[in-house]
C-alpha atoms as a PDB file:
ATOM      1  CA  UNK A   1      26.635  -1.513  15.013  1.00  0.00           C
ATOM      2  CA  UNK A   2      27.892  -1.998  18.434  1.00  0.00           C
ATOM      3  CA  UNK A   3      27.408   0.834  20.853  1.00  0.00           C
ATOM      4  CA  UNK A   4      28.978   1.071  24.587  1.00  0.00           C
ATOM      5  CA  UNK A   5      27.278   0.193  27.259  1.00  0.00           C
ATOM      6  CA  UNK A   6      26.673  -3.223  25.567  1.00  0.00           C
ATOM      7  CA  UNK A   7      23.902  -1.443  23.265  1.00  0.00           C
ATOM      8  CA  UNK A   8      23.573  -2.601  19.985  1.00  0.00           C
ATOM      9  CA  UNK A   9      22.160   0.106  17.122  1.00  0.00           C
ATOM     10  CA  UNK A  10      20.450  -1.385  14.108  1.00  0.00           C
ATOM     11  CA  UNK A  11      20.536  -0.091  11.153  1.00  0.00           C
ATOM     12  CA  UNK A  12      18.836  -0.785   7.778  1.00  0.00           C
ATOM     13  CA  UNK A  13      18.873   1.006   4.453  1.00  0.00           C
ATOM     14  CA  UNK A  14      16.361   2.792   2.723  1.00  0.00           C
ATOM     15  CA  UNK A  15      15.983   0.298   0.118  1.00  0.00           C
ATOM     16  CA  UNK A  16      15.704  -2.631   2.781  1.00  0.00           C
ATOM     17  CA  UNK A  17      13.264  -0.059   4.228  1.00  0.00           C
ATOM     18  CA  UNK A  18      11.307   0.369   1.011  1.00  0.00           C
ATOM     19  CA  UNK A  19      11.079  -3.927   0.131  1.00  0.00           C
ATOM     20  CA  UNK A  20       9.652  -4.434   3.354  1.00  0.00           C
ATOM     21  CA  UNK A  21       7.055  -2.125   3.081  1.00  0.00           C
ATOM     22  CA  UNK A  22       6.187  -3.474  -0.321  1.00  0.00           C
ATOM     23  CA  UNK A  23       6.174  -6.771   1.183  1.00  0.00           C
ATOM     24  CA  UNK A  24       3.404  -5.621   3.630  1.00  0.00           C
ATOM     25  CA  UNK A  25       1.027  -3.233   0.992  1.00  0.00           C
ATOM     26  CA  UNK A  26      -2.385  -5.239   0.504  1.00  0.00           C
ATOM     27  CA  UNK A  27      -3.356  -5.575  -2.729  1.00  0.00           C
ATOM     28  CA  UNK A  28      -7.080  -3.769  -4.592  1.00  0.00           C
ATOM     29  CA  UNK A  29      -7.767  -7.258  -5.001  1.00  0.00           C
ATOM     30  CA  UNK A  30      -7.111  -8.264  -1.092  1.00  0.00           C
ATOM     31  CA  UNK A  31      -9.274  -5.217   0.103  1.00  0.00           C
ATOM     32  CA  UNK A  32     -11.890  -5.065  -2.046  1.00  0.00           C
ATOM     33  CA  UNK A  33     -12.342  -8.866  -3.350  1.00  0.00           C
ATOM     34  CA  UNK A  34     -14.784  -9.766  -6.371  1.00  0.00           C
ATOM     35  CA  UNK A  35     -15.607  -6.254  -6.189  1.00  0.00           C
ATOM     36  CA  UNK A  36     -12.181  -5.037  -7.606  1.00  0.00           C
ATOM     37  CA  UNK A  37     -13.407  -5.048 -10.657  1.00  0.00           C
ATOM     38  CA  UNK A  38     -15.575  -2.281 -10.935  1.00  0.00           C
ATOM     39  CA  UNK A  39     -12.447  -0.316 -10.509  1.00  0.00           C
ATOM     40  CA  UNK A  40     -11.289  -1.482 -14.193  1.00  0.00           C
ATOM     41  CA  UNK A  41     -12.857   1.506 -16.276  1.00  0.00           C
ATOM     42  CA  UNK A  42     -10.567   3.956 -14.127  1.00  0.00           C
ATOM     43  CA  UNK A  43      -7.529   1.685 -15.215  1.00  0.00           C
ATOM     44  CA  UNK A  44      -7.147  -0.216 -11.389  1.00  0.00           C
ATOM     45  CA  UNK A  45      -5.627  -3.355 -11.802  1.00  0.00           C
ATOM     46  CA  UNK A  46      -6.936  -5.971  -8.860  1.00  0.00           C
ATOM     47  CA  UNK A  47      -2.548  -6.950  -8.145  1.00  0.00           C
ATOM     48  CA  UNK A  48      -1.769  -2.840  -7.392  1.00  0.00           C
ATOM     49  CA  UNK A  49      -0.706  -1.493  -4.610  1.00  0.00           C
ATOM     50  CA  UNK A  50      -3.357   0.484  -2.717  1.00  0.00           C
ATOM     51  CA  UNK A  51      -1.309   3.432  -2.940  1.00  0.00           C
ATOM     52  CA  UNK A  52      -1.082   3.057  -6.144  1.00  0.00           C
ATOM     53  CA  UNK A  53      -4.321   2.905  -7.215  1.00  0.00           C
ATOM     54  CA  UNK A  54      -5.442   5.544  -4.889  1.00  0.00           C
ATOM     55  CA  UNK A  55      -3.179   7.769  -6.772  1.00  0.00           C
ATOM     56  CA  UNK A  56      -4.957   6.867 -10.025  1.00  0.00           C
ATOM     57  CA  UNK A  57      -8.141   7.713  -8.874  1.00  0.00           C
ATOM     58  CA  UNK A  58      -7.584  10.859  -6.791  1.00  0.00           C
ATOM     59  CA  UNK A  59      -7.942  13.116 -10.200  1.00  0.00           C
ATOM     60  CA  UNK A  60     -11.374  11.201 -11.937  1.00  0.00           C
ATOM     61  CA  UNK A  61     -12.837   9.500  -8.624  1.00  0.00           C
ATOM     62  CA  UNK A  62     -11.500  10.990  -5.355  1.00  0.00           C
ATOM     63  CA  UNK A  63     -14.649   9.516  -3.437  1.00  0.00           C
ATOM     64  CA  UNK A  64     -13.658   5.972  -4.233  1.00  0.00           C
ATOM     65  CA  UNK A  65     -10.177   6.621  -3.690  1.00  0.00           C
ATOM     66  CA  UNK A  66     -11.065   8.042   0.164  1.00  0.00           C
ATOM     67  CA  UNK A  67     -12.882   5.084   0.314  1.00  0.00           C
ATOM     68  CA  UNK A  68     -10.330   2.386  -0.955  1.00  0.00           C
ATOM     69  CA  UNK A  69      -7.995   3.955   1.630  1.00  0.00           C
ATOM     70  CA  UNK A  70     -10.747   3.519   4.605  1.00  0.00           C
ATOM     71  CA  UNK A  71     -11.431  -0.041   3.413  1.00  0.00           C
ATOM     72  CA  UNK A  72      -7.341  -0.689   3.161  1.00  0.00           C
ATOM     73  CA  UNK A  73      -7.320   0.706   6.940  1.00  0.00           C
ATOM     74  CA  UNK A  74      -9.564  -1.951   8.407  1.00  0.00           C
ATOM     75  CA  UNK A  75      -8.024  -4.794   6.156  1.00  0.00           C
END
């Protein structure tokens, strides 16, 4: 979108918003390795999202969900 002054505004969807960000979400498996499986028996896959997997353990192991995000922070 073209702006006076010779500015230029650029736009981009929500949607183009949300792929990207999906493009750049590490994986339990990227973060935490060979150890990604010990977070099987709370139903963690090692291909989710972080996020997502932080949001299955926040009710049954919030500890190892604050830690997941820490760990995702320095990956």
């Amino acid at each position: 979108m073209y702006l006076s002054g010779g500015c230029y505004l650029l736009v981009a969807t929500e949607d183009f918003l949300n792929w990207m960000y999906c493009i750049h979400m590490a994986s339990v498996g990227e973060v935490l390795g060979i150890h990604v499986h010990m977070l099987r028996r709370y139903g963690v896959s090692p291909d989710e999202a972080v996020e997502a997997a932080v949001a299955k353990l926040q009710p049954t192991a919030p500890h190892i969900a604050r830690l997941l995000l820490e760990l995702a922070s320095l990956h």
